[in-house]
C-alpha atoms as a PDB file:
ATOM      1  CA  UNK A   1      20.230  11.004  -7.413  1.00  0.00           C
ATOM      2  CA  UNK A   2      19.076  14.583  -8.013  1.00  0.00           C
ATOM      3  CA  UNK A   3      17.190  13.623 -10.785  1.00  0.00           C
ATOM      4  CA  UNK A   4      15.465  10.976  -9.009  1.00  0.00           C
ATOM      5  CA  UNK A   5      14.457  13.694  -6.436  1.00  0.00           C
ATOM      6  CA  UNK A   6      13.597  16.489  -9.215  1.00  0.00           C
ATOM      7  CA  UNK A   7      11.214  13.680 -10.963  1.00  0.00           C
ATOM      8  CA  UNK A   8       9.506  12.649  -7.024  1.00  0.00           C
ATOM      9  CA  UNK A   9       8.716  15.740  -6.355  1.00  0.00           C
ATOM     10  CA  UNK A  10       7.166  16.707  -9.527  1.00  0.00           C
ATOM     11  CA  UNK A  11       5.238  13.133  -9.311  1.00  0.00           C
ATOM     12  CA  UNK A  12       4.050  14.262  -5.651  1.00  0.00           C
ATOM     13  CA  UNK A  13       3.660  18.060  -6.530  1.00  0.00           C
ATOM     14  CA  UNK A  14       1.350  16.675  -9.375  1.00  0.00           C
ATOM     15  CA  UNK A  15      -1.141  14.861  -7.047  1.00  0.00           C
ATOM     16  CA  UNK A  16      -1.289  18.192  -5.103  1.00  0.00           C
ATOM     17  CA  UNK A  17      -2.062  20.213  -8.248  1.00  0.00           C
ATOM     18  CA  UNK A  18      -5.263  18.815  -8.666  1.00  0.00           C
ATOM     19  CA  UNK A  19      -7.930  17.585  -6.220  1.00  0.00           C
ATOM     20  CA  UNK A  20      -6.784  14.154  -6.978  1.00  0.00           C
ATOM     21  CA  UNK A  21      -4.208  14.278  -3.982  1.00  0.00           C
ATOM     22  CA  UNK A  22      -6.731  15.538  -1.608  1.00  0.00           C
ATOM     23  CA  UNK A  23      -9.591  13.219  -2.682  1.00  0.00           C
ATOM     24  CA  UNK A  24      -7.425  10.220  -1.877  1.00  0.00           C
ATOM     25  CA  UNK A  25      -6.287  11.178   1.070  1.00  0.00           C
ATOM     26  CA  UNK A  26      -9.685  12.435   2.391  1.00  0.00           C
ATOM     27  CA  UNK A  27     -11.059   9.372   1.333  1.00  0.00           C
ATOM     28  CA  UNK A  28      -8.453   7.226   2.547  1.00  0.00           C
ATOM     29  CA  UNK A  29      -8.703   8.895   5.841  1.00  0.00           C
ATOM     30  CA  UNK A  30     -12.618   8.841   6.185  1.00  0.00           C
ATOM     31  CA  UNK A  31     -12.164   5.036   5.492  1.00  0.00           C
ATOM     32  CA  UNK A  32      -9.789   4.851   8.378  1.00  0.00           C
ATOM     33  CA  UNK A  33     -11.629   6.823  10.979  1.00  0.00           C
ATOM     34  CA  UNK A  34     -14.825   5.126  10.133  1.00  0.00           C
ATOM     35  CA  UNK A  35     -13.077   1.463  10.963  1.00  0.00           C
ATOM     36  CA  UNK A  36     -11.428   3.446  13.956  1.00  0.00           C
ATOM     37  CA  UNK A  37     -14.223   4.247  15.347  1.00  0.00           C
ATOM     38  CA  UNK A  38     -16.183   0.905  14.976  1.00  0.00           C
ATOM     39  CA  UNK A  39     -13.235  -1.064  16.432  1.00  0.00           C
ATOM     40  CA  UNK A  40     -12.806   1.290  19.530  1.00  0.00           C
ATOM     41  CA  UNK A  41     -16.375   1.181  20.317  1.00  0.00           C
ATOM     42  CA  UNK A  42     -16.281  -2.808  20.023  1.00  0.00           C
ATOM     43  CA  UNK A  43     -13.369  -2.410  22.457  1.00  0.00           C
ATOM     44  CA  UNK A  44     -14.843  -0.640  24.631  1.00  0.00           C
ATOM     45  CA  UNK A  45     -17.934  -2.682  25.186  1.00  0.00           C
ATOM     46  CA  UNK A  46     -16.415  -5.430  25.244  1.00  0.00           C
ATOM     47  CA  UNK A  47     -13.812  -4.557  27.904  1.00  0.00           C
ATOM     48  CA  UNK A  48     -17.121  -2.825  29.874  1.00  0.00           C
ATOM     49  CA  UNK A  49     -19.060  -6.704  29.301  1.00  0.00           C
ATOM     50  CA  UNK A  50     -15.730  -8.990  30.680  1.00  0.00           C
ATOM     51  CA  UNK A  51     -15.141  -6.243  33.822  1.00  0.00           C
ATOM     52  CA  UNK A  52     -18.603  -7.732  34.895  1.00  0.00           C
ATOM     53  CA  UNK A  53     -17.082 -11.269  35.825  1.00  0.00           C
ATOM     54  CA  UNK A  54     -14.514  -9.745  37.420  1.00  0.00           C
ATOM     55  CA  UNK A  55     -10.761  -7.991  36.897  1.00  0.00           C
ATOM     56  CA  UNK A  56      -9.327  -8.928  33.398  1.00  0.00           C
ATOM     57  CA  UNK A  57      -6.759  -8.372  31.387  1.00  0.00           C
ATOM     58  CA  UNK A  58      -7.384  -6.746  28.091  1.00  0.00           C
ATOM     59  CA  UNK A  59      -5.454  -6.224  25.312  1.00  0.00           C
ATOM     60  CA  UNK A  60      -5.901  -3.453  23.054  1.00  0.00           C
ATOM     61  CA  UNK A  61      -3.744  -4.108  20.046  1.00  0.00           C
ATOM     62  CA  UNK A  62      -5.173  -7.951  19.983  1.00  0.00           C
ATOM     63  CA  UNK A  63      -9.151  -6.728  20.273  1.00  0.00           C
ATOM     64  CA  UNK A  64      -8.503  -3.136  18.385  1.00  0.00           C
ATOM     65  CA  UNK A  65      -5.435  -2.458  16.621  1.00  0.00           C
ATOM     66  CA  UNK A  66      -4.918  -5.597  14.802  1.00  0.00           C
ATOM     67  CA  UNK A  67      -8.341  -5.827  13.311  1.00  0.00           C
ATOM     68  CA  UNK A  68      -8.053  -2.126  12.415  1.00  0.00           C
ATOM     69  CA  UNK A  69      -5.108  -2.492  10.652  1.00  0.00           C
ATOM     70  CA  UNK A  70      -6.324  -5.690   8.743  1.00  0.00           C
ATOM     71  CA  UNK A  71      -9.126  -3.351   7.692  1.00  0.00           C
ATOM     72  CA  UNK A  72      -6.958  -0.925   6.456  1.00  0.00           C
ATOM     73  CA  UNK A  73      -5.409  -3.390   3.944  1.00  0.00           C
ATOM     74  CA  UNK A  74      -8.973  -3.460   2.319  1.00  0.00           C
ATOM     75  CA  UNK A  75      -8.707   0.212   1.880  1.00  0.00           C
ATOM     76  CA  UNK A  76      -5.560   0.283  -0.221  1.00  0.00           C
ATOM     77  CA  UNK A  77      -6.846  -2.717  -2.249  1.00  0.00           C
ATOM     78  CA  UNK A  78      -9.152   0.355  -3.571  1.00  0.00           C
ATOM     79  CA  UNK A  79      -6.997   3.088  -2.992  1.00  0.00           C
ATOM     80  CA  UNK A  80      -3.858   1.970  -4.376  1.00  0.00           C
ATOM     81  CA  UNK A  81      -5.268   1.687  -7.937  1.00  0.00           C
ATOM     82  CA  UNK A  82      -6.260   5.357  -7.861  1.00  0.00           C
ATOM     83  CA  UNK A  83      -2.816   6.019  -6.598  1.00  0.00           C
ATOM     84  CA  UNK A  84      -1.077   4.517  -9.328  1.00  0.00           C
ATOM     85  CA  UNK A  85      -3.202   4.287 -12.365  1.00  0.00           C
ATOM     86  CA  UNK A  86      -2.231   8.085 -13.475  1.00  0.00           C
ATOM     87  CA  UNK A  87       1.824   8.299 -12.811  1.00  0.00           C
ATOM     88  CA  UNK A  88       2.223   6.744 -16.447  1.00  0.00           C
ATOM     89  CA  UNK A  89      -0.930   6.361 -18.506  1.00  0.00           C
ATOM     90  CA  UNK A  90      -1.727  10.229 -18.478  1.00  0.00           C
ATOM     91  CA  UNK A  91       1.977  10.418 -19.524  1.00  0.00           C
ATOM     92  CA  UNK A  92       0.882   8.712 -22.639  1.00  0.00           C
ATOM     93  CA  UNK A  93      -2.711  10.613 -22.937  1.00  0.00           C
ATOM     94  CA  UNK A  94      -0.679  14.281 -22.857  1.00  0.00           C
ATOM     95  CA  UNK A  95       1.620  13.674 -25.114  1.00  0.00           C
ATOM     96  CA  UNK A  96       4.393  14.220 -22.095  1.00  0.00           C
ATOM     97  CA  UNK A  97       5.767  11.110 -22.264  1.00  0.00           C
ATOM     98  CA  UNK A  98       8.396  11.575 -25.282  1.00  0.00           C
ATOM     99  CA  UNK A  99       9.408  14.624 -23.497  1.00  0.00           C
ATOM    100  CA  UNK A 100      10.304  12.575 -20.477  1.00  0.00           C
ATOM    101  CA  UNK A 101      12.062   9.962 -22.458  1.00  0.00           C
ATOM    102  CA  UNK A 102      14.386  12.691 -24.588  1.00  0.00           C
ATOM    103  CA  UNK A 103      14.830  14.237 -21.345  1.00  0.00           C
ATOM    104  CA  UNK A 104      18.512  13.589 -20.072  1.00  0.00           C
ATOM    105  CA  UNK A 105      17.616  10.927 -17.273  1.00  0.00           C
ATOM    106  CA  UNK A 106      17.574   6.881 -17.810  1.00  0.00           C
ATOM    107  CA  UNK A 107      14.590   5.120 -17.555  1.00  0.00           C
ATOM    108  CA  UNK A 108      15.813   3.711 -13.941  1.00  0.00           C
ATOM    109  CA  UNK A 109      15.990   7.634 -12.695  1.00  0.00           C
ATOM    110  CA  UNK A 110      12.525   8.111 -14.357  1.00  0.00           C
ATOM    111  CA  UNK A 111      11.240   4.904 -12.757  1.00  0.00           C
ATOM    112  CA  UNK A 112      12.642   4.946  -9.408  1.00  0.00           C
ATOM    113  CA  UNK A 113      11.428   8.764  -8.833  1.00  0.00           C
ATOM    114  CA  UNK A 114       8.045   8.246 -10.168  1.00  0.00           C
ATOM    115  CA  UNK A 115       7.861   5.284  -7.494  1.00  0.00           C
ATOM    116  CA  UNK A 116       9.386   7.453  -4.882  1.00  0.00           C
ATOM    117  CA  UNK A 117       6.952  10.580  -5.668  1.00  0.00           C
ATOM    118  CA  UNK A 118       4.034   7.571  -5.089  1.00  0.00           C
ATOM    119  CA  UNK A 119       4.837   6.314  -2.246  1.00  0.00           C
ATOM    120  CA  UNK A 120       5.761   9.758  -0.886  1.00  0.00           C
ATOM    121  CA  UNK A 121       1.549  10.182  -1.264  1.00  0.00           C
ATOM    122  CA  UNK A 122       1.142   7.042   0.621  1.00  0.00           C
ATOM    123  CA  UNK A 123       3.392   7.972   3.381  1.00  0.00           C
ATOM    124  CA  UNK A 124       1.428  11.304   3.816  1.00  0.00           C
ATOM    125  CA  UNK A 125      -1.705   9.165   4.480  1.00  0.00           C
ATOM    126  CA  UNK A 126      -0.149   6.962   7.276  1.00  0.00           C
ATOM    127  CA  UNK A 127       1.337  10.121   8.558  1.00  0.00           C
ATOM    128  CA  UNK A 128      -1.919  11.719   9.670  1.00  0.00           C
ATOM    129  CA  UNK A 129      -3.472   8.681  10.886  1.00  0.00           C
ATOM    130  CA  UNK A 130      -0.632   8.630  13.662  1.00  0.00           C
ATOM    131  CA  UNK A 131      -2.755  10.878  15.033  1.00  0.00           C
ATOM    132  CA  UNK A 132      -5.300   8.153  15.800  1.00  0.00           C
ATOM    133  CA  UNK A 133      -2.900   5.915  17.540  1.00  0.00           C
ATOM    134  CA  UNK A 134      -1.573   8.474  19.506  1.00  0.00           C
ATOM    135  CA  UNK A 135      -4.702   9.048  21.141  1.00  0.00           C
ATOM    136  CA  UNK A 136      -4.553   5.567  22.097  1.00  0.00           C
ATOM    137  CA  UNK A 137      -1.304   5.689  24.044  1.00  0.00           C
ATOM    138  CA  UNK A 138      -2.857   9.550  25.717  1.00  0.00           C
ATOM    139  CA  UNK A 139      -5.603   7.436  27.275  1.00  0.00           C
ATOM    140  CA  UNK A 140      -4.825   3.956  26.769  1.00  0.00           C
ATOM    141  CA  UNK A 141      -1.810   1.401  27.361  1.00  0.00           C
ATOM    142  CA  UNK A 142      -1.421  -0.341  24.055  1.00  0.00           C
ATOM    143  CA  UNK A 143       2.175  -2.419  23.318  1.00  0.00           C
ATOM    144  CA  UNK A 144       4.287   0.568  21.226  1.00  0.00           C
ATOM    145  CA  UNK A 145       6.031  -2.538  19.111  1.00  0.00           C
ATOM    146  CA  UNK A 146       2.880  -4.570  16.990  1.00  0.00           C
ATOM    147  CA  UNK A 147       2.176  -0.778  16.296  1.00  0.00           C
ATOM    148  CA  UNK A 148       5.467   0.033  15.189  1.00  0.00           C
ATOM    149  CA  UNK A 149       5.966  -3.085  13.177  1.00  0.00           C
ATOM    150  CA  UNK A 150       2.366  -3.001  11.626  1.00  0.00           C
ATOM    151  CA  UNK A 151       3.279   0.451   9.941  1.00  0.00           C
ATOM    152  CA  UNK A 152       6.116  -1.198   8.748  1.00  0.00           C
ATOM    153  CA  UNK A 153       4.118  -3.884   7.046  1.00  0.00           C
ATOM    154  CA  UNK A 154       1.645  -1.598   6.015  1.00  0.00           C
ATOM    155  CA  UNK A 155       4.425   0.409   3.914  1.00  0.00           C
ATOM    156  CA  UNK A 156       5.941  -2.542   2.556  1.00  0.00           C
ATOM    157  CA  UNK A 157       2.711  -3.431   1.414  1.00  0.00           C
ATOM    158  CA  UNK A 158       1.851  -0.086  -0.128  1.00  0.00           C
ATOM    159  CA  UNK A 159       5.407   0.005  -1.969  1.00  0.00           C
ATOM    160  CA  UNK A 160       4.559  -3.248  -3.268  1.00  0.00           C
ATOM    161  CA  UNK A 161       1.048  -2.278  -4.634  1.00  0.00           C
ATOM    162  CA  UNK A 162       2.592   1.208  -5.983  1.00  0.00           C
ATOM    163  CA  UNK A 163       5.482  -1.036  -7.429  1.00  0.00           C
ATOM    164  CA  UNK A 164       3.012  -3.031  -9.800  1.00  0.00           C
ATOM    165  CA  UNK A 165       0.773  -0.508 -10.177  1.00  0.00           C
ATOM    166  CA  UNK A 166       3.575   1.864 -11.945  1.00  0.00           C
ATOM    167  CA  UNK A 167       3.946  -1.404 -14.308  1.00  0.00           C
ATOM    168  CA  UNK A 168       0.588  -1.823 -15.234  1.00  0.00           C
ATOM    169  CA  UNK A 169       0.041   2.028 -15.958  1.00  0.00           C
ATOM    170  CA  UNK A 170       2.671   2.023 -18.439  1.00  0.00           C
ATOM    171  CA  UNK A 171       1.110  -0.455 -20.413  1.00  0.00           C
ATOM    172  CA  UNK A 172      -2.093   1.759 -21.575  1.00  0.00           C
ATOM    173  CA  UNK A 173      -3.084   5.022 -22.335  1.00  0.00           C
ATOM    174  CA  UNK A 174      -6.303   4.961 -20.283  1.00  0.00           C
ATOM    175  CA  UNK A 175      -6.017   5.953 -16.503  1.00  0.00           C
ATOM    176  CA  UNK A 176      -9.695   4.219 -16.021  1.00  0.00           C
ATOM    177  CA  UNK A 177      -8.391   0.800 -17.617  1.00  0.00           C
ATOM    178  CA  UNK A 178      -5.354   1.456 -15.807  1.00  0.00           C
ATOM    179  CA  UNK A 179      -6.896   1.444 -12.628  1.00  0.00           C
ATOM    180  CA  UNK A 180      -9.311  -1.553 -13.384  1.00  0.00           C
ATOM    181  CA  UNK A 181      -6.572  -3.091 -14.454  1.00  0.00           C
ATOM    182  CA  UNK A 182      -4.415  -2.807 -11.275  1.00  0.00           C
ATOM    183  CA  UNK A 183      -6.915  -3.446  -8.559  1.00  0.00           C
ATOM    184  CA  UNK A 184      -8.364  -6.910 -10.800  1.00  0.00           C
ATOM    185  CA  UNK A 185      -4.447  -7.956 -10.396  1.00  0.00           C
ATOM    186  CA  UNK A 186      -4.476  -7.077  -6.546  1.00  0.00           C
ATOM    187  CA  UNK A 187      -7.485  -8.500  -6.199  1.00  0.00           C
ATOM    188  CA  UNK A 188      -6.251 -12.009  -7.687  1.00  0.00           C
ATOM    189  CA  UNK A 189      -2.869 -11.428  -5.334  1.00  0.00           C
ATOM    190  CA  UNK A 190      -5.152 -11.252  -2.246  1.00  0.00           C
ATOM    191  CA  UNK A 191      -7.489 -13.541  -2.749  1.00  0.00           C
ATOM    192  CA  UNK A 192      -4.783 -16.423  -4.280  1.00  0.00           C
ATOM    193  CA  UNK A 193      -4.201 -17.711  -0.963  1.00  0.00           C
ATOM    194  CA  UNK A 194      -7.579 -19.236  -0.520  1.00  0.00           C
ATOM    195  CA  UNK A 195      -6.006 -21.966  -2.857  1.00  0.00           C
ATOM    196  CA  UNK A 196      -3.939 -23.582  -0.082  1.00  0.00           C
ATOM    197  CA  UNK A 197      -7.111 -23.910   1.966  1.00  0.00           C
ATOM    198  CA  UNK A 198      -8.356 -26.204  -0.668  1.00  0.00           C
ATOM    199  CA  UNK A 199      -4.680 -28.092  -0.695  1.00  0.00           C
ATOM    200  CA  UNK A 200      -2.279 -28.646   0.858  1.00  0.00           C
ATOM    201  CA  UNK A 201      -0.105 -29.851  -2.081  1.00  0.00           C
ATOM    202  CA  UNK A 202       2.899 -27.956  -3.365  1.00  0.00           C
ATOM    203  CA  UNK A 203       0.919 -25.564  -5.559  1.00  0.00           C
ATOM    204  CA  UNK A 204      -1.405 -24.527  -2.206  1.00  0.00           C
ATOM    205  CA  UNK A 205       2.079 -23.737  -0.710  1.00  0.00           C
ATOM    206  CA  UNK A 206       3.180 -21.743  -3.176  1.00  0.00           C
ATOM    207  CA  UNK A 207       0.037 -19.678  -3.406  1.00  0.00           C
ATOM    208  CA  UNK A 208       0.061 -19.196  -0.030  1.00  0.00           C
ATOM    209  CA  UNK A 209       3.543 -17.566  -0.062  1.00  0.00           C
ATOM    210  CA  UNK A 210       2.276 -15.785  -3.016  1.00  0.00           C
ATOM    211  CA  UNK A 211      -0.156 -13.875  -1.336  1.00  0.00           C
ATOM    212  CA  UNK A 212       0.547 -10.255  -0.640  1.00  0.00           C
ATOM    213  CA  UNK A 213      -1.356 -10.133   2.011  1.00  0.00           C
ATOM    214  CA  UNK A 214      -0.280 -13.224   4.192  1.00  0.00           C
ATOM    215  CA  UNK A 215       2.872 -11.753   4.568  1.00  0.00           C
ATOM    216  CA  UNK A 216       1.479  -8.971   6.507  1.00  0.00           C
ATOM    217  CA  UNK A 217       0.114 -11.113   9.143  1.00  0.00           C
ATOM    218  CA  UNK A 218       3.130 -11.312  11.286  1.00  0.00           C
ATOM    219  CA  UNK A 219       3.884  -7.698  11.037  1.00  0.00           C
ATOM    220  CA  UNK A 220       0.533  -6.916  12.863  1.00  0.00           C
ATOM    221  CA  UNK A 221       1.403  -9.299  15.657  1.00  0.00           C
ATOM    222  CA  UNK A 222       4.426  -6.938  16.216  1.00  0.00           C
ATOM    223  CA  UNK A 223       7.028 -10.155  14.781  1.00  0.00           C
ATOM    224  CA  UNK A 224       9.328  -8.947  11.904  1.00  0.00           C
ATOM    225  CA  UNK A 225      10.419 -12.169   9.987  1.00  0.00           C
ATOM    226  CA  UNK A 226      12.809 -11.248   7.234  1.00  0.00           C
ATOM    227  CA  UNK A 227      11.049 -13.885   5.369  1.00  0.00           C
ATOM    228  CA  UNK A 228       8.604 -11.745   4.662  1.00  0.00           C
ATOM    229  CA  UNK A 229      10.428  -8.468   4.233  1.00  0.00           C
ATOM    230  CA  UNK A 230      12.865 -10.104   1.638  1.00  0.00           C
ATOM    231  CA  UNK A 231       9.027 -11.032   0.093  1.00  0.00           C
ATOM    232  CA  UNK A 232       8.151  -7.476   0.192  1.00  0.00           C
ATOM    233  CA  UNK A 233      11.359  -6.453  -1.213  1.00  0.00           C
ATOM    234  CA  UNK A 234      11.831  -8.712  -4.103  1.00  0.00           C
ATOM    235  CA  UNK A 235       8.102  -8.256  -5.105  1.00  0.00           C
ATOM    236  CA  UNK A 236       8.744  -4.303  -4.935  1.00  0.00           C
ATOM    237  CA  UNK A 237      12.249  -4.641  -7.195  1.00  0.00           C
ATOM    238  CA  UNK A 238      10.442  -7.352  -9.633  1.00  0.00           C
ATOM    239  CA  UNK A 239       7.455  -4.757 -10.181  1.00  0.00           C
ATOM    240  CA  UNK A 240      10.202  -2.160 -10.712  1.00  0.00           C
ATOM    241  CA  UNK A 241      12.290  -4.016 -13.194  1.00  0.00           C
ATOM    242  CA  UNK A 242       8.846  -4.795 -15.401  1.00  0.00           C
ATOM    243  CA  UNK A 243       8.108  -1.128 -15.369  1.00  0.00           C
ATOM    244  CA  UNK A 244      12.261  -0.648 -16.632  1.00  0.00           C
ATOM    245  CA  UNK A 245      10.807  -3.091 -19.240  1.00  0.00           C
ATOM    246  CA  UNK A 246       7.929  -1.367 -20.251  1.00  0.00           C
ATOM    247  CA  UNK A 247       9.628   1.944 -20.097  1.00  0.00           C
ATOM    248  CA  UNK A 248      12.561   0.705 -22.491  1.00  0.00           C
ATOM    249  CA  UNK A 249      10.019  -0.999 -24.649  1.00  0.00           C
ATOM    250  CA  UNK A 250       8.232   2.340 -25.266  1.00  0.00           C
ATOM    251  CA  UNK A 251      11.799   4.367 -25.557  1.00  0.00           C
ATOM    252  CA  UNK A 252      12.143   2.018 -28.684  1.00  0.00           C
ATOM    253  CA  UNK A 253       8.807   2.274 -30.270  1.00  0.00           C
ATOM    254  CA  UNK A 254       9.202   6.017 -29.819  1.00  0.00           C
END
């Protein structure tokens, strides 16, 4: 276990050693506060337009948080890419790579802490935007569990992107065709569900649970169905185990 930990946090030092770590976030972040900002000002007039006929109820995390948080899965369909697309690939462009592979660690350790430094990234950029929602419980009333359990998707999500994406980057060279690469394949993941809407045969069915982003859905209603999380899980160990692959493959040819 050490050397997993050794190998995350030279994966997550890495990000930091360059602007790359600090573009992402920043532009992960100005993402985020720009669809913030939109939904909370929708909220707010519409709350201000249904006072008018009277006292209602409004819900925040129905009218705001949800919608935000749906919006935020259209960020990491371009952000995870850029997370990703380096951890291997520039590996391979440096040279590095054989080093790593002599080095005294399996290819699981190497693997698993590369995935770990990753997602380490991606848990600093939820982190901060905390900040948002607690400014919504300071002056608002908004239900503490959809928001609890829609981070929850959010990061099951992420490790599933990061999990592919590590696959994908150690199959080239390039970082660029890496990232193409990865978001074209998230892309097709995301959008595959629009098959069952044309069917509602057995192969609309099983796009629809193939979908990476269906899953999700219940998570932002604040339900946790472990359906979905054993989804999230098995697609986050399959995307590991092709990387093992890949990894092993290259081990060989080296």
């Amino acid at each position: 276990m050490t050397n997993v930990i050794a190998i995350a946090q030279k994966e997550l030092r890495s990000f930091f050693a360059s602007p790359t770590g600090y573009i992402l976030i920043g532009f992960f972040l100005l993402l985020f506060g720009y669809f913030y900002a939109v939904m909370l000002q929708y909220f707010v007039q519409t709350s201000l337009q249904m006072t008018q006929f009277g006292p209602q109820s409004v819900n925040v995390n129905e009218m705001m948080l949800r919608p935000l948080m749906q919006n935020v899965t259209v960020i990491l369909l371009f952000v995870m890419p850029m997370v990703t697309m380096r951890t291997y690939a520039e590996e391979k462009r440096s040279g590095t790579i054989e080093l790593l592979l002599t080095s005294p660690v399996t290819d699981f350790q190497i693997i698993l802490g590369k995935f770990l430094g990753a997602l380490g990234l991606y848990v600093v950029m939820l982190a901060i935007t905390v900040v948002h929602m607690g400014l919504l419980f300071l002056y608002g009333n908004p239900e503490w569990a959809p928001v609890a359990t829609s981070y929850l998707g959010l990061l099951l999500l992420g490790a599933s992107f990061i999990s592919l994406g590590l696959f994908i980057s150690s199959l080239t060279r390039n970082q660029i065709v890496a990232g193409v690469a990865t978001f074209a394949v998230f892309l097709f993941l995301w959008i595959i569900s629009w098959l069952s809407s044309f069917s509602s045969s057995m192969l609309g069915q099983i796009a629809s649970y193939l979908s990476i982003i269906d899953h999700l859905d219940d998570f932002l209603k604040g339900v946790i169905d472990t359906t979905h999380v054993v989804y999230y899980l098995s697609f986050i160990s399959f995307g590991l185990f092709l990387t093992m692959k890949s990894v092993d493959s290259e081990r060989w040819r080296g």
